[in-house]
N, C-alpha and C. Protein backbone atom coordinates (compact mmCIF):
# COMPACT_ATOMS: atom_id res chain seq x y z
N UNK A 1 0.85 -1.18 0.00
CA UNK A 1 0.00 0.00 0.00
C UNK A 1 0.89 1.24 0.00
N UNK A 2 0.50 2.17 -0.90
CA UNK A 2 1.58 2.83 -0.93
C UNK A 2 0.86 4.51 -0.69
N UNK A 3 1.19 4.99 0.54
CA UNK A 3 0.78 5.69 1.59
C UNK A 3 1.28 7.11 1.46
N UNK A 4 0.99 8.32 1.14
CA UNK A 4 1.71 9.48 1.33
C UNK A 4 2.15 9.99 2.58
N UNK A 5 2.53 10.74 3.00
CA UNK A 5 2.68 10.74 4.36
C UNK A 5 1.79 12.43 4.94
N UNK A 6 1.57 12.23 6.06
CA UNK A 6 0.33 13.44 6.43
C UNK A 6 0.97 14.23 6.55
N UNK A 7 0.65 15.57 6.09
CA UNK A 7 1.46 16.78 6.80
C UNK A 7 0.47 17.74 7.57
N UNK A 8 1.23 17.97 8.38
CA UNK A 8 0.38 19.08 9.21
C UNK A 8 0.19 20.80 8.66
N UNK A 9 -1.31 20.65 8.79
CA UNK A 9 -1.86 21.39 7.90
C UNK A 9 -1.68 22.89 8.97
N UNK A 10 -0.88 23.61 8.63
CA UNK A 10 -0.32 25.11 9.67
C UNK A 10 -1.67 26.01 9.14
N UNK A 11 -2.37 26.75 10.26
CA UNK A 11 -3.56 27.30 10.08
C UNK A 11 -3.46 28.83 10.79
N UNK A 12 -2.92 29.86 9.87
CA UNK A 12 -2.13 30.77 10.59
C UNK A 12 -3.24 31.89 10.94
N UNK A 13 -4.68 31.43 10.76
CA UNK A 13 -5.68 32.56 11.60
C UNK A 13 -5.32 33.11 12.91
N UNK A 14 -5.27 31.69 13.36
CA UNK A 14 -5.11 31.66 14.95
C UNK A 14 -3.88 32.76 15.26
N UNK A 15 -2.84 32.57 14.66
CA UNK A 15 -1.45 33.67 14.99
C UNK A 15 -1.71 35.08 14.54
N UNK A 16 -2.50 35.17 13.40
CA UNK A 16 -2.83 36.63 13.11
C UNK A 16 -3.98 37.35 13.96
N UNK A 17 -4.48 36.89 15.44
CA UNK A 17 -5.73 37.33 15.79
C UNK A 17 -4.82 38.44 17.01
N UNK A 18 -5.38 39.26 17.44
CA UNK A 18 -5.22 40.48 17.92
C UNK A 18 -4.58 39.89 19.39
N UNK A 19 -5.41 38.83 20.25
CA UNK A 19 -4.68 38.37 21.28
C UNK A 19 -3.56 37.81 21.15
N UNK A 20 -2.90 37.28 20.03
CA UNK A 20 -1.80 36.68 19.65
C UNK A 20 -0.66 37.41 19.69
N UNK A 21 -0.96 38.85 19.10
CA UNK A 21 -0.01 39.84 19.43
C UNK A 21 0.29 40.02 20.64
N UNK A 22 -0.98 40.19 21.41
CA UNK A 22 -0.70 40.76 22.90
C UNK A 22 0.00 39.60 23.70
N UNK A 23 -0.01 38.33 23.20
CA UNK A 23 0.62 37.25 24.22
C UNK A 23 2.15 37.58 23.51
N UNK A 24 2.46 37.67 22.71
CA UNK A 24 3.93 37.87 22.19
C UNK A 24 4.60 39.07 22.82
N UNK A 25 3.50 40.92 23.02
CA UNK A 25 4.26 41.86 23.34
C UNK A 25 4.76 41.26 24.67
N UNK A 26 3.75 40.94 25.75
CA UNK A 26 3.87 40.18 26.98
C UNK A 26 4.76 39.65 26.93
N UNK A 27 5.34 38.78 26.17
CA UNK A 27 6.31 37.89 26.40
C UNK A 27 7.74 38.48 26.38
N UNK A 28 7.77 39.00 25.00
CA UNK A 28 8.79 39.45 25.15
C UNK A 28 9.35 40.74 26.12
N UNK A 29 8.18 41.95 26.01
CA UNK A 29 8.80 42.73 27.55
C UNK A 29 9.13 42.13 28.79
N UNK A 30 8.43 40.64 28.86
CA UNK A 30 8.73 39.87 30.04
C UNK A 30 10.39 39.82 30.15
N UNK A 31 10.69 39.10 28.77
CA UNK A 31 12.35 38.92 28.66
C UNK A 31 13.23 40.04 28.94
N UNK A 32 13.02 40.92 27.59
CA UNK A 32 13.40 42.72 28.02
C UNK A 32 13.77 42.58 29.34
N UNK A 33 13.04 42.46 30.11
CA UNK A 33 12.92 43.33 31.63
C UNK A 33 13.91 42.30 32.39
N UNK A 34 13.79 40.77 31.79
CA UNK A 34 15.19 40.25 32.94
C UNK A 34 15.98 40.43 31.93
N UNK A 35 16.33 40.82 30.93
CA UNK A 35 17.62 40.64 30.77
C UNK A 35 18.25 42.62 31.42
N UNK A 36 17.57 42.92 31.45
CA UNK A 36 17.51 44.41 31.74
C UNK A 36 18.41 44.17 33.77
N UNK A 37 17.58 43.46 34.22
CA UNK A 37 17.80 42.93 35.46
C UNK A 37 19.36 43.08 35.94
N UNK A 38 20.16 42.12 35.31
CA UNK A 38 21.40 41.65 35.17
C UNK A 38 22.75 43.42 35.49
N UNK A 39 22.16 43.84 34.52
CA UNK A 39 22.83 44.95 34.17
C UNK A 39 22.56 46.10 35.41
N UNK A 40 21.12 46.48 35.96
CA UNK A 40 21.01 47.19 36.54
C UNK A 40 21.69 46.93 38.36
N UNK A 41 21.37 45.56 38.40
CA UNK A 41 22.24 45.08 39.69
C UNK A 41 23.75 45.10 39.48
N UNK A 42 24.42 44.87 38.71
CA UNK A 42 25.51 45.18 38.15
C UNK A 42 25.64 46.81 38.54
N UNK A 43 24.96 47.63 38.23
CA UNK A 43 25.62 49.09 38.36
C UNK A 43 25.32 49.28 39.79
N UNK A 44 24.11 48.70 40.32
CA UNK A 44 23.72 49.01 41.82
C UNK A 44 25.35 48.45 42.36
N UNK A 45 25.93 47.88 42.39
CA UNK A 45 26.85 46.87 42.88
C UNK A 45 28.00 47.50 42.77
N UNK A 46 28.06 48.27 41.90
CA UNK A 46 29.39 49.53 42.01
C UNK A 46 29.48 50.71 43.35
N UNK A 47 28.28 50.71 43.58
CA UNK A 47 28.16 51.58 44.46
C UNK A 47 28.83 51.55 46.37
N UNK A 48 28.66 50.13 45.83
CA UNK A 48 29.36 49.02 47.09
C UNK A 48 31.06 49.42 47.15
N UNK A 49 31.47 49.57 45.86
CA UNK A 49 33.10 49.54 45.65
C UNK A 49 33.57 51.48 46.30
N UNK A 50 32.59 52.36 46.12
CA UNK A 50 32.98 53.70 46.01
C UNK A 50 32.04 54.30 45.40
N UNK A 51 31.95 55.94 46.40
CA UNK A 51 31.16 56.52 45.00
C UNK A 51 32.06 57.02 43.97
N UNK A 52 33.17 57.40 43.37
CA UNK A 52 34.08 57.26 42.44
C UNK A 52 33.86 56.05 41.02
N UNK A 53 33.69 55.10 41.64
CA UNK A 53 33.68 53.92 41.01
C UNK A 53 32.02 54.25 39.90
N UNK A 54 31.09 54.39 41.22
CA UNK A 54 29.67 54.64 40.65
C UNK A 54 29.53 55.61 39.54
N UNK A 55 30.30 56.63 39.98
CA UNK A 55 29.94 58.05 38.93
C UNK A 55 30.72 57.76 37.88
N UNK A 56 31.39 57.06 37.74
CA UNK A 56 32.55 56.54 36.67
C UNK A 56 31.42 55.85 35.66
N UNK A 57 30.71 54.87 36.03
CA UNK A 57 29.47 53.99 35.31
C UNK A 57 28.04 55.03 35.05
N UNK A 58 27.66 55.62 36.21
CA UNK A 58 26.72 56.96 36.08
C UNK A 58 26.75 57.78 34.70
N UNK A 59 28.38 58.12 34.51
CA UNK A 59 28.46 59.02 33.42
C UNK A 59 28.12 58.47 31.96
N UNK A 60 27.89 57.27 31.21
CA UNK A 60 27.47 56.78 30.71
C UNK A 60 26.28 56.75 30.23
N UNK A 61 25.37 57.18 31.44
CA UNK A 61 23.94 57.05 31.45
C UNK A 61 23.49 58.55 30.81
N UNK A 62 24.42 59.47 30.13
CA UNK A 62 24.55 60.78 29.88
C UNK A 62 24.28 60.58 27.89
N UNK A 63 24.63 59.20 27.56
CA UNK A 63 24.86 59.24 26.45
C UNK A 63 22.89 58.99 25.88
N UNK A 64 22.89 59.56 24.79
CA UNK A 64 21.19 59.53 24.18
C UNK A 64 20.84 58.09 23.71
N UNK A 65 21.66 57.02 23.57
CA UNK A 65 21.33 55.80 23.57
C UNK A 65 20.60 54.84 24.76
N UNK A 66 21.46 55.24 26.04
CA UNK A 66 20.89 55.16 27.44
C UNK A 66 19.79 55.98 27.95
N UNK A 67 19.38 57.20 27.35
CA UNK A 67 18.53 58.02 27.10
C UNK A 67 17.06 57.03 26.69
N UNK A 68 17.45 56.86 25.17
CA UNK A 68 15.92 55.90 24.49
C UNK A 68 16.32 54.38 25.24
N UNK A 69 16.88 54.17 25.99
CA UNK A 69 17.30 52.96 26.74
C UNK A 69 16.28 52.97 28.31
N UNK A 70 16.41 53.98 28.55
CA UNK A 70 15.32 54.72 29.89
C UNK A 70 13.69 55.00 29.72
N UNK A 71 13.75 55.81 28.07
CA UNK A 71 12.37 55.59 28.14
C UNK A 71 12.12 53.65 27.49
N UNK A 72 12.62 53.15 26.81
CA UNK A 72 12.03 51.73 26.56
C UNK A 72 11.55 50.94 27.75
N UNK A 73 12.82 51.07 28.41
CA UNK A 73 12.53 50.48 30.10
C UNK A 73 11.12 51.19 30.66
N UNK A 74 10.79 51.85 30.37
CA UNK A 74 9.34 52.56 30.97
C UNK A 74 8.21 52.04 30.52
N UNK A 75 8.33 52.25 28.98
CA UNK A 75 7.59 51.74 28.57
C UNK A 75 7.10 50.22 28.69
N UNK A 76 8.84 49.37 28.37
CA UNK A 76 7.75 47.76 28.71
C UNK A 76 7.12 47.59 29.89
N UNK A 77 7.96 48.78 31.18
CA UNK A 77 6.72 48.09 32.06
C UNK A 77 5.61 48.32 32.42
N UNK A 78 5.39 49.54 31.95
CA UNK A 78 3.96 49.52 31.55
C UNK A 78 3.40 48.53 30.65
N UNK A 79 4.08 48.46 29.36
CA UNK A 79 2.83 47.21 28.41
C UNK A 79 3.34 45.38 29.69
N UNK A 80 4.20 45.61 30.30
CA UNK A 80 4.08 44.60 30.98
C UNK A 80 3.34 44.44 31.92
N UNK A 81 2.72 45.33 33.07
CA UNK A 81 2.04 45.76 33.67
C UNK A 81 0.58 45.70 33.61
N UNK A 82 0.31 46.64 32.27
CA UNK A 82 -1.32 46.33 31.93
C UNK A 82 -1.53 45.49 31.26
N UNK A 83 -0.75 44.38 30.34
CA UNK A 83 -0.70 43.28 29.68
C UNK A 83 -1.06 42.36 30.95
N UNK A 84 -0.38 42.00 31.86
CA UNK A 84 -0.74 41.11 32.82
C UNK A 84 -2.00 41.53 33.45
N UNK A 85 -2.08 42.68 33.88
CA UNK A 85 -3.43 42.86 34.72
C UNK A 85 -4.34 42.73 33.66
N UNK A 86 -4.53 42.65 32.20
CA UNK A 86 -5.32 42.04 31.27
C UNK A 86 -5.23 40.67 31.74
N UNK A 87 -4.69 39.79 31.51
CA UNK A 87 -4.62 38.24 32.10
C UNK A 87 -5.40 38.07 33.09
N UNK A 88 -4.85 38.51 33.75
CA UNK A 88 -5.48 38.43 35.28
C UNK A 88 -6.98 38.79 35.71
N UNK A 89 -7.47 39.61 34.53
CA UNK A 89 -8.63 39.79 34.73
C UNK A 89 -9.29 38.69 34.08
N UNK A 90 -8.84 38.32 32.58
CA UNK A 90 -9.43 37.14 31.71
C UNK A 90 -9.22 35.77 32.86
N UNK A 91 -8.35 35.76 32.89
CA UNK A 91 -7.82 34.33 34.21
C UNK A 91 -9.13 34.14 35.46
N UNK A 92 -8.99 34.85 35.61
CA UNK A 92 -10.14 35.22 36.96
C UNK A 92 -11.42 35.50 36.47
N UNK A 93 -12.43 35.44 35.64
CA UNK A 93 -13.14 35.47 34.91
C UNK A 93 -14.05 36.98 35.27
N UNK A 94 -13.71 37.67 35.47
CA UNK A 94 -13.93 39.36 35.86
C UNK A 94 -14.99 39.40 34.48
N UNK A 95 -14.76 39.33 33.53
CA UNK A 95 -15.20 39.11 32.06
C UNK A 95 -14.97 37.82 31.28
N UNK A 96 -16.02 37.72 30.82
CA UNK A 96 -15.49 36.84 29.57
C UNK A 96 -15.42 37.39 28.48
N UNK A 97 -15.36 36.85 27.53
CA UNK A 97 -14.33 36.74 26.39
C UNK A 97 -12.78 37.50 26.05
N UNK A 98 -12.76 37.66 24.92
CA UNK A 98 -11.65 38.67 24.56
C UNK A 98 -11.21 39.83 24.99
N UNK A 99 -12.03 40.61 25.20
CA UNK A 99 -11.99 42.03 25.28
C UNK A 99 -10.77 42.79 24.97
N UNK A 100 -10.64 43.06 23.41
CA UNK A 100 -9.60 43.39 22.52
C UNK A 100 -9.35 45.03 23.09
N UNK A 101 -10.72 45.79 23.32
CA UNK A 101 -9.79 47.10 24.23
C UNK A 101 -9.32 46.90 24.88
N UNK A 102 -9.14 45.63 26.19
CA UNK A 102 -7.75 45.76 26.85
C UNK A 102 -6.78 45.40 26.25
N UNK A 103 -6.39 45.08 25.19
CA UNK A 103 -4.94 45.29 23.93
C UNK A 103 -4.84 46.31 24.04
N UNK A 104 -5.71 47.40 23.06
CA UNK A 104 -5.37 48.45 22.87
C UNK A 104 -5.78 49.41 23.91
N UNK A 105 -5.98 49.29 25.20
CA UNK A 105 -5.26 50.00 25.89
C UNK A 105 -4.14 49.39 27.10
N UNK A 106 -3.40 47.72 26.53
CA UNK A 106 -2.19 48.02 27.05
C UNK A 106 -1.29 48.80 26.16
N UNK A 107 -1.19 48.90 24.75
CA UNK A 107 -0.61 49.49 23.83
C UNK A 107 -0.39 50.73 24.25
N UNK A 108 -1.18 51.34 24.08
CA UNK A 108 -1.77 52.76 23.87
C UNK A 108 -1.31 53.21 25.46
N UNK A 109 -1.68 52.72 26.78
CA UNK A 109 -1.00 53.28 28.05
C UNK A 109 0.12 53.02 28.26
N UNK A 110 1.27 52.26 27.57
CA UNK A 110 2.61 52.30 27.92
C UNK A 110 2.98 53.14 27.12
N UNK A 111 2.76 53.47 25.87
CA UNK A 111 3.16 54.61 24.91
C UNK A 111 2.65 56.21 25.89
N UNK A 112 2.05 55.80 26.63
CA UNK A 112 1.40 57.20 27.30
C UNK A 112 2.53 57.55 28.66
N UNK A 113 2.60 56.07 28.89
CA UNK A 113 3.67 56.38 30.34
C UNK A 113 4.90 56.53 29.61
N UNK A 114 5.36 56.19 28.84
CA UNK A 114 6.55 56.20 28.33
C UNK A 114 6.46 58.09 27.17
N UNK A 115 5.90 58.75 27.10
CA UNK A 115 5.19 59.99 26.59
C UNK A 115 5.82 61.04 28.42
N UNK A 116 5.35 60.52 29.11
CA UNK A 116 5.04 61.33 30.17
C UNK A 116 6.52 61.03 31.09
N UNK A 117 6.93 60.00 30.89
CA UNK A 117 8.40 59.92 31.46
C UNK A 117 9.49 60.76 30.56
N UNK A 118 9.18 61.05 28.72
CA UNK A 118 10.13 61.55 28.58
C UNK A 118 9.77 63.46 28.93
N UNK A 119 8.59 63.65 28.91
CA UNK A 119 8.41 64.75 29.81
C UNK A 119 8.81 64.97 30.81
N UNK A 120 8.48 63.93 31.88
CA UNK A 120 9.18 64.88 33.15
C UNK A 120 10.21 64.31 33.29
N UNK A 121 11.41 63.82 32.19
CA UNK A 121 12.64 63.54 32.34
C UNK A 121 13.49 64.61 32.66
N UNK A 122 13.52 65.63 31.57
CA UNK A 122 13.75 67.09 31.27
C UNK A 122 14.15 68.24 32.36
């Protein structure tokens, strides 16, 4: 008997639907933020050696790369923030179904906190 073999039929609705995004931004600001982790205990940890040592690493934080480096950090945690407290509401059944405005307003309020941090950076 001579048999083709099955292939799995990839059905990419499911990945293009609006919650799909929001489980990916989630995810990845999740990562962002530890790998972010590493580095910031690292500079806390200079501070231990001298303040000399600190302001030596401090001055760095002067450059405009560390700049859009400060507001990003703001921002994911906000979309990390209201991304989860979205979960948490779906999880806990507060509502059912989808409720795609809480996407777009985790979107839309980390772009707002991250708006208002580079304001009162200044």
């Amino acid at each position: 008997m001579n048999q083709k073999p099955i292939r799995a039929q990839l059905d990419f609705r499911t990945k293009a639907h609006l919650s799909y995004f929001a489980y990916y931004l989630h995810r990845i600001s999740g990562l962002l933020l530890a790998c972010f982790l590493p580095l910031h205990f690292f500079l806390l940890s200079r501070s231990l050696h001298g303040e000399a040592q600190l302001d030596r690493y401090l001055k760095l934080t002067d450059f405009p790369i560390f700049k859009f480096g400060e507001w990003a950090l703001v921002t994911l945690l906000a979309l990390h923030l209201i991304g989860g407290t979205r979960l948490l509401v779906i999880e806990f059944g507060i509502w059912k179904g989808l409720r795609k405005a809480w996407i777009q307003i985790a979107v839309l309020g980390s772009l707002v906190c991250g708006g208002v941090f580079l304001l009162l950076a200044n």
